[in-house]
N, C-alpha and C. Protein backbone atom coordinates (compact mmCIF):
# COMPACT_ATOMS: atom_id res chain seq x y z
N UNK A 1 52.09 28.14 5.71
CA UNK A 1 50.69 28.04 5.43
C UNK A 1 50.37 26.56 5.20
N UNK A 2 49.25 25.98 5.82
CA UNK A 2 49.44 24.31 5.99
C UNK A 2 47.56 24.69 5.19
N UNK A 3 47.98 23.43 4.39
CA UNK A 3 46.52 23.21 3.66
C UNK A 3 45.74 22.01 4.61
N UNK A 4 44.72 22.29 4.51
CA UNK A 4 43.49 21.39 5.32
C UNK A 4 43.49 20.77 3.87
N UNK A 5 43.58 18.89 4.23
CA UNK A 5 43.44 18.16 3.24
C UNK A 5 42.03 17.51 3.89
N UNK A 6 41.21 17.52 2.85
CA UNK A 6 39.43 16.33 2.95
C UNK A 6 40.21 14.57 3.06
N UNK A 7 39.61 14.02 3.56
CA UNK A 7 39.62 12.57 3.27
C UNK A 7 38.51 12.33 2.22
N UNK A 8 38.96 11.07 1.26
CA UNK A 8 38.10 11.11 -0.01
C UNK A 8 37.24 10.34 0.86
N UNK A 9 36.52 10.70 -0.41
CA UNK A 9 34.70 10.33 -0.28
C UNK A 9 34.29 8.61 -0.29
N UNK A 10 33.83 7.86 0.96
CA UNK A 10 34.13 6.67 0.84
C UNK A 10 33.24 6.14 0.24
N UNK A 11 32.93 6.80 -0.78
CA UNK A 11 31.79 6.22 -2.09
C UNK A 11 32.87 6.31 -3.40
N UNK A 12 34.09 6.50 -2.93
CA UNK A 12 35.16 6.46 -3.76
C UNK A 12 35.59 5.35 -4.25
N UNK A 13 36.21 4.98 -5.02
CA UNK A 13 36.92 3.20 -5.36
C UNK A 13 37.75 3.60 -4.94
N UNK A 14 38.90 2.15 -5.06
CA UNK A 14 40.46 2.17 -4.60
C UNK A 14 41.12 2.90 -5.75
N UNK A 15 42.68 2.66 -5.25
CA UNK A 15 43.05 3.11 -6.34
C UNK A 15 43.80 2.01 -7.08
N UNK A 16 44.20 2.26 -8.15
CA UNK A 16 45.24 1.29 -8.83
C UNK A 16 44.53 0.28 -9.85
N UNK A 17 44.95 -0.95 -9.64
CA UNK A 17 44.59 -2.15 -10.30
C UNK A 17 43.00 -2.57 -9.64
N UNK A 18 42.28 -1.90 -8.01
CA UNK A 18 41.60 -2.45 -7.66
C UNK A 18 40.54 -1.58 -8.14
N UNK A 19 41.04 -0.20 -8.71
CA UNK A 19 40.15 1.15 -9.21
C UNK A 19 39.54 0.26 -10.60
N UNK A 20 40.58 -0.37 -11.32
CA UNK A 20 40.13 -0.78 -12.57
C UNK A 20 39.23 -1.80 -12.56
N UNK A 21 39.55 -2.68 -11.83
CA UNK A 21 38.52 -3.46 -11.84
C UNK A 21 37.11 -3.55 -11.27
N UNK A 22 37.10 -2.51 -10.00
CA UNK A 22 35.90 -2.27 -9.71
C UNK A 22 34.71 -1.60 -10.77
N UNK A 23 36.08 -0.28 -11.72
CA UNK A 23 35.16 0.56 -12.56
C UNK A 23 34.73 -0.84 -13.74
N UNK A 24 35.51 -2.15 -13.84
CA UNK A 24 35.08 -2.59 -14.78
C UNK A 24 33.93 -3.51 -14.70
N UNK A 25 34.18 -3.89 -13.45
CA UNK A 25 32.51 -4.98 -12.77
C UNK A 25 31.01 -3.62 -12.85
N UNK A 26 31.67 -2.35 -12.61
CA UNK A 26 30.33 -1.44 -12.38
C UNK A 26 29.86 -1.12 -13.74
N UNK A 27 30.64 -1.46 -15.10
CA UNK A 27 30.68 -1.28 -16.19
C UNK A 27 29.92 -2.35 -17.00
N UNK A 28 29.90 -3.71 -16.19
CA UNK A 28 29.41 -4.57 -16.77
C UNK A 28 27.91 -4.51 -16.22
N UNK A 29 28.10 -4.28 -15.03
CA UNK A 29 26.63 -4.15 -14.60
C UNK A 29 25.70 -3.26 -15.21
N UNK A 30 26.32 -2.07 -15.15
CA UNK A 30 25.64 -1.09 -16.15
C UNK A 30 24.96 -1.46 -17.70
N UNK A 31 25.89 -2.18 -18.12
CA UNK A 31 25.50 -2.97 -19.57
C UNK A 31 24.44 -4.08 -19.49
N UNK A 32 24.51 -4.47 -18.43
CA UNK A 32 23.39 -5.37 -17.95
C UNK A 32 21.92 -5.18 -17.67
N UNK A 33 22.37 -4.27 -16.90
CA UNK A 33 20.94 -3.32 -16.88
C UNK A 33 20.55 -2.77 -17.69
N UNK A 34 21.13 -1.79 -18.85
CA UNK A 34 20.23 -1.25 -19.94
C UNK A 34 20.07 -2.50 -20.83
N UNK A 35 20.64 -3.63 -20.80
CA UNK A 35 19.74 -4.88 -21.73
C UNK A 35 18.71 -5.00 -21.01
N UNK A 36 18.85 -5.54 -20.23
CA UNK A 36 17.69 -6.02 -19.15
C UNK A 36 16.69 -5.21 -19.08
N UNK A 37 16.57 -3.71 -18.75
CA UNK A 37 15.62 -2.97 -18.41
C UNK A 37 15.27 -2.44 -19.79
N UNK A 38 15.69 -2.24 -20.38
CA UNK A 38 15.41 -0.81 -21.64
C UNK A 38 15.76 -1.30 -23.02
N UNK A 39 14.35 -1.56 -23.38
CA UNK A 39 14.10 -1.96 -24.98
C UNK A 39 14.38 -1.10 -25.99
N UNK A 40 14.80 -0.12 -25.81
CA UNK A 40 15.34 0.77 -26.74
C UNK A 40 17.02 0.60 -27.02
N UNK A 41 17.45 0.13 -26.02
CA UNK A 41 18.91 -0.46 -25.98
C UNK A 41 18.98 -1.03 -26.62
N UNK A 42 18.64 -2.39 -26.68
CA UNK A 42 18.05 -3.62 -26.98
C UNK A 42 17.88 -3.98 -28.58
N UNK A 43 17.00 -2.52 -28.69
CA UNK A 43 16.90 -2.06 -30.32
C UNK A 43 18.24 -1.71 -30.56
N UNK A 44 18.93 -0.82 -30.12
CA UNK A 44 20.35 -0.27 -30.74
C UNK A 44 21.17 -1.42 -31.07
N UNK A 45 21.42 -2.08 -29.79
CA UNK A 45 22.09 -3.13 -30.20
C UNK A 45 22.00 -3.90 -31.22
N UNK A 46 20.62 -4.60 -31.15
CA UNK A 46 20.23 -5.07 -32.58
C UNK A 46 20.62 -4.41 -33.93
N UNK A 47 20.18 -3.00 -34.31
CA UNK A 47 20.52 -2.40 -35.21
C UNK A 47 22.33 -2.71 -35.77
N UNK A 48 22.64 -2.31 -34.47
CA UNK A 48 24.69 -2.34 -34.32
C UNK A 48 24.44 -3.84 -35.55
N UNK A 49 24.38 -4.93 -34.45
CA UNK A 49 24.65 -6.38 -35.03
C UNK A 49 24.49 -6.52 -36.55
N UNK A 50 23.10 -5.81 -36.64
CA UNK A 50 22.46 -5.88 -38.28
C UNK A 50 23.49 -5.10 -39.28
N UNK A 51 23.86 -3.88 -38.65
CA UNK A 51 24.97 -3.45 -39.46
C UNK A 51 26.68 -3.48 -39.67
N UNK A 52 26.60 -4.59 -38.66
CA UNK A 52 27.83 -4.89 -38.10
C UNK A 52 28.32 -5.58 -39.36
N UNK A 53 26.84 -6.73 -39.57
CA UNK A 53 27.12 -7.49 -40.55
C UNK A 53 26.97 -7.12 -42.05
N UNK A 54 26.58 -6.52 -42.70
CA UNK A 54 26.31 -5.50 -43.80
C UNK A 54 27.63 -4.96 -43.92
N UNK A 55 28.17 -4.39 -43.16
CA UNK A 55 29.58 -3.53 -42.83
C UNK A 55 30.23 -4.27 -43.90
N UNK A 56 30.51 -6.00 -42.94
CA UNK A 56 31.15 -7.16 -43.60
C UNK A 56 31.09 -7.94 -44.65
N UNK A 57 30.06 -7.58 -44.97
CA UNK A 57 29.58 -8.41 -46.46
C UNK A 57 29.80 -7.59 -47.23
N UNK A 58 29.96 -6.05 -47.49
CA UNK A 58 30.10 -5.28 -48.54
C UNK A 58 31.50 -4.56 -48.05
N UNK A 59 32.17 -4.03 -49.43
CA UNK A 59 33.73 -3.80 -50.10
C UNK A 59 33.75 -2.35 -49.66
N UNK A 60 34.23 -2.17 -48.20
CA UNK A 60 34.36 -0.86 -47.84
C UNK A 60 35.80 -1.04 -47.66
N UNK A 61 36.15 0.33 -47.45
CA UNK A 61 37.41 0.85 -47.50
C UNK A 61 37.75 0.61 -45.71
N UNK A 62 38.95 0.20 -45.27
CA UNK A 62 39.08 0.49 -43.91
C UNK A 62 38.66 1.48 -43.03
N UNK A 63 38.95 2.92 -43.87
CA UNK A 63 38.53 4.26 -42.95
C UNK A 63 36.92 4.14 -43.12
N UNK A 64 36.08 3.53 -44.21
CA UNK A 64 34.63 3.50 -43.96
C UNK A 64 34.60 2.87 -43.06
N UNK A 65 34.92 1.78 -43.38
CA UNK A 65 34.52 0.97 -42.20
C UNK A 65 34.30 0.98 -40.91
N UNK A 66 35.55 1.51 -40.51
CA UNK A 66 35.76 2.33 -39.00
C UNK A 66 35.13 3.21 -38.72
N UNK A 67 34.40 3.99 -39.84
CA UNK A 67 33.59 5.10 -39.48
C UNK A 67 32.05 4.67 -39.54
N UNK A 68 31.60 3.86 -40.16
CA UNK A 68 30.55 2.35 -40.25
C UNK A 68 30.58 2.48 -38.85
N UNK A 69 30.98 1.54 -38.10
CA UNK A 69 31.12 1.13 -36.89
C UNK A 69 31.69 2.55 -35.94
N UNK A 70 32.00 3.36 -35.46
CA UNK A 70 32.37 4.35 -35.43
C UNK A 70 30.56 5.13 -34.61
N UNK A 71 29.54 5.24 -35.75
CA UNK A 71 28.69 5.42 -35.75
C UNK A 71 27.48 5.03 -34.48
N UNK A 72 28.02 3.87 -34.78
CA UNK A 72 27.26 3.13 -33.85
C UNK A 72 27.23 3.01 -32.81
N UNK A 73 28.83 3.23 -32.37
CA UNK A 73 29.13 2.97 -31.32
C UNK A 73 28.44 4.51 -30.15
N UNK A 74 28.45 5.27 -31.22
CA UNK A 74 27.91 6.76 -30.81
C UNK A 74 26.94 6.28 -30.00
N UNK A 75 26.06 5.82 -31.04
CA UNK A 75 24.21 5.63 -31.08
C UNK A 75 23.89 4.48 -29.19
N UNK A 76 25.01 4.08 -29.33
CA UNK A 76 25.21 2.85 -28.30
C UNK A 76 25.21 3.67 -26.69
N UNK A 77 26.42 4.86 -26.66
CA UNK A 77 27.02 5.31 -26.27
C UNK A 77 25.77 6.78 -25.68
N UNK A 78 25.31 7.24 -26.61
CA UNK A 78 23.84 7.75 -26.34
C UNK A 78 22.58 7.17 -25.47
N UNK A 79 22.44 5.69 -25.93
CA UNK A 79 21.86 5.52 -25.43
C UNK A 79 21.59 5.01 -24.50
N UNK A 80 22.85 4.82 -24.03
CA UNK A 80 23.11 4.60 -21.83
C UNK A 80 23.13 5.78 -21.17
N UNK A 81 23.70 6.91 -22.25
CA UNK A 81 23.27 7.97 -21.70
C UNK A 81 21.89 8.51 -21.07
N UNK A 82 21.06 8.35 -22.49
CA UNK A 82 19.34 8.78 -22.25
C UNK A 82 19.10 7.66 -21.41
N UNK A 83 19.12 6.43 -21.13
CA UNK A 83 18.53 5.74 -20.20
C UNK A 83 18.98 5.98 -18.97
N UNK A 84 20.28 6.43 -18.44
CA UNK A 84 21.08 6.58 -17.29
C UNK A 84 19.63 8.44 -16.78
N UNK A 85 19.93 8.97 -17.76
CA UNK A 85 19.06 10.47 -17.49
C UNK A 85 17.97 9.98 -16.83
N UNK A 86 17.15 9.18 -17.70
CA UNK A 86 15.42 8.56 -17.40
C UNK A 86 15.26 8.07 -15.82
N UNK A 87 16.21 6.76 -15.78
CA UNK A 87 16.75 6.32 -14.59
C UNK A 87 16.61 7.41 -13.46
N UNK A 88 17.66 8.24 -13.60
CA UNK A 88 17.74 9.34 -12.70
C UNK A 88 16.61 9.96 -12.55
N UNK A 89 15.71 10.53 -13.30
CA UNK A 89 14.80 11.22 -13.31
C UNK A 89 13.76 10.16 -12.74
N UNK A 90 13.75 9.10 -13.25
CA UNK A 90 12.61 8.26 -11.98
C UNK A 90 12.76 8.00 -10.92
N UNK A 91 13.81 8.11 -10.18
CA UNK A 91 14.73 7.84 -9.03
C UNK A 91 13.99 8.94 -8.04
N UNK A 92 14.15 10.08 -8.56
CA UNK A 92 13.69 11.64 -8.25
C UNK A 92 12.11 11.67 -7.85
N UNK A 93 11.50 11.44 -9.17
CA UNK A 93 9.86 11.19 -8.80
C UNK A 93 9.56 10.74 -9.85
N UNK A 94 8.36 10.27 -9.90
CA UNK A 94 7.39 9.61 -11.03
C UNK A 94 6.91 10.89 -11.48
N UNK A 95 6.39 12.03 -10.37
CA UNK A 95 5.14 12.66 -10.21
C UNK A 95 5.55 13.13 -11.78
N UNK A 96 4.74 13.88 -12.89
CA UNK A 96 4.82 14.79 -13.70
C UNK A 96 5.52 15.84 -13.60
N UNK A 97 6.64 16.52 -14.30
CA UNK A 97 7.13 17.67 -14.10
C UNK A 97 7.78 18.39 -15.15
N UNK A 98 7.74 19.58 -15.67
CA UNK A 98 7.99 19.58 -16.87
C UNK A 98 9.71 19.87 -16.93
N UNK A 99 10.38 19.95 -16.12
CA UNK A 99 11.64 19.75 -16.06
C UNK A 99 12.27 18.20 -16.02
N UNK A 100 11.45 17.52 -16.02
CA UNK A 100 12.02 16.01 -16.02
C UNK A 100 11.00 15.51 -17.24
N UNK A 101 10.02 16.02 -17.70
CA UNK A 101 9.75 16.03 -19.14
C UNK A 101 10.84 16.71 -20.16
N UNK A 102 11.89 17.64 -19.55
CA UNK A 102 12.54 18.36 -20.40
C UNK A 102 13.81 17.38 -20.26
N UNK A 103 14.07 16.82 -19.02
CA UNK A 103 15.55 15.76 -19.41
C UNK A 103 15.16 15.10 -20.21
N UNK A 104 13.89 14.25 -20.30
CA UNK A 104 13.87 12.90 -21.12
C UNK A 104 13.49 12.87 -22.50
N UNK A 105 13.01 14.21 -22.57
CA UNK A 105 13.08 14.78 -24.30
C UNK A 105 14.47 15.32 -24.11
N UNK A 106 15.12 15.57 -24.46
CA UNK A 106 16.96 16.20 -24.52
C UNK A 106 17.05 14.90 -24.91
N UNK A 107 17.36 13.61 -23.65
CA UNK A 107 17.58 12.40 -24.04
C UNK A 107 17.08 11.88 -25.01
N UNK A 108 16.11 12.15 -25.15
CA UNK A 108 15.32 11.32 -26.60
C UNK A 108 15.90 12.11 -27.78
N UNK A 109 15.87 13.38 -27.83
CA UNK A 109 16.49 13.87 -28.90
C UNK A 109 17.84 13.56 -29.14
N UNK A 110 18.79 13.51 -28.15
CA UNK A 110 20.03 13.50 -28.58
C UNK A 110 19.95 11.79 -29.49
N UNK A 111 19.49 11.08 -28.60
CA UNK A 111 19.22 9.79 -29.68
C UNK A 111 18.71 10.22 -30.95
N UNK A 112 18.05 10.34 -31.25
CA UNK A 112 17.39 10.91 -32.62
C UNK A 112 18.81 11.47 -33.43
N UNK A 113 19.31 12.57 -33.01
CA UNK A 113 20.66 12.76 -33.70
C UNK A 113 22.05 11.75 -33.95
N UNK A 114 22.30 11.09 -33.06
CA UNK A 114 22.95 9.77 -32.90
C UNK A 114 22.26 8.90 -34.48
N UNK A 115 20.98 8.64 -34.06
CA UNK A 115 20.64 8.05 -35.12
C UNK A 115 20.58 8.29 -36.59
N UNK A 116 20.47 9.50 -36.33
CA UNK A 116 20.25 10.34 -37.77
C UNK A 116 21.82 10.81 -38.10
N UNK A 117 22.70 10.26 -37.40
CA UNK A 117 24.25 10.15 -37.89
C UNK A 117 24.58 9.04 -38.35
N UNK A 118 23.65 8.54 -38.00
CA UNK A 118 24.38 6.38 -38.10
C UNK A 118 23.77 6.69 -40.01
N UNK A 119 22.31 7.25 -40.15
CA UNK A 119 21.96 7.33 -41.09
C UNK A 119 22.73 7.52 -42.18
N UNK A 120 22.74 8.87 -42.59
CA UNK A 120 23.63 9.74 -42.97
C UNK A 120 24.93 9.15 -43.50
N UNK A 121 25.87 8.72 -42.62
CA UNK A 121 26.58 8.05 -42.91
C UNK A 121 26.84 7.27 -43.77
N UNK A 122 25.84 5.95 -43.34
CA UNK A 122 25.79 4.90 -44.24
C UNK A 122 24.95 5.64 -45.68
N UNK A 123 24.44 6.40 -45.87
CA UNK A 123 24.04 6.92 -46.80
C UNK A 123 24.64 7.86 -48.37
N UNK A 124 26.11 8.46 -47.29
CA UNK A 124 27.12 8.79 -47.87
C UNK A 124 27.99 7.46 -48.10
N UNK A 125 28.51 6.50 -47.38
CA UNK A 125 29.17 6.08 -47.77
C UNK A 125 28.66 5.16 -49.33
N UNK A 126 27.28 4.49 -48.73
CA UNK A 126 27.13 3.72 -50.02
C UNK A 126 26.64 4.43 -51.47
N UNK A 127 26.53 5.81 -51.21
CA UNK A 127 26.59 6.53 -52.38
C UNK A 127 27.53 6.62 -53.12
C-alpha cells in the first residue's frame, strides 16, 4: 500500500536554521506593525515599561516579580492577538457585519481580561 505524499505548501518556510530565522524577521515585522499601526499596543507597551519600573523600585519577592512581569507579558501577547483578529477582519471587508462586530468585541474583551489580570495581580501582590 504506497501513500500519496502532498508537496508542502510553497507559502511554507525552509526548514532548519533558515525556518528560524525567517519565523524571526516575520516576528519582528509583526512587532513593527502593531507599534506602528495600533495605539492600543502602544498603550500596552507603555503600561509594561511603567510597570516594569515600579516592579524595580519596590521589594518584591522573585516569584512576584516574575509573576509582575508574567502579567504583562499576557496583556502584550493579547494584544497582537486582538489586533492580528481586527487586521483580518478588515482585510475581509470594511462593510458592517455583525459577525466581524462579534470578532472584534471577543478581541476587545479578551483584552479587558488580560488587563483586569495585570490588575488584580498587582493588587494582590501589594496587599
Amino acid at each position: 500500500m504506497s501513500m500519496k505524499t502532498t508537496s508542502p505548501s510553497p507559502y511554507k518556510g525552509q526548514n532548519g536554521i533558515k525556518r528560524i530565522l525567517n519565523a524571526t524577521s516575520y516576528s519582528i515585522s509583526g512587532f513593527k506593525a502593531a507599534f506602528k499601526l495600533e495605539a492600543a499596543f502602544r498603550q500596552i507597551i507603555l503600561l509594561n515599561i511603567v510597570l516594569l519600573v515600579v516592579n524595580f523600585s519596590l521589594d518584591f519577592s522573585p516569584v512576584e516579580r516574575i509573576l509582575l512581569i508574567g502579567v504583562g507579558f499576557i496583556a502584550i501577547i493579547v494584544e497582537l492577538f486582538n489586533s492580528a483578529i481586527e487586521a483580518v477582519v478588515d482585510r475581509i471587508s470594511l462593510e458592517k457585519h455583525e459577525l466581524s462586530k462579534n470578532a472584534k468585541d471577543m478581541g476587545s474583551a479578551a483584552q479587558f481580561v488580560a488587563l483586569s489580570l495585570i490588575a488584580i495581580t498587582w493588587l494582590i501582590v501589594l496587599w
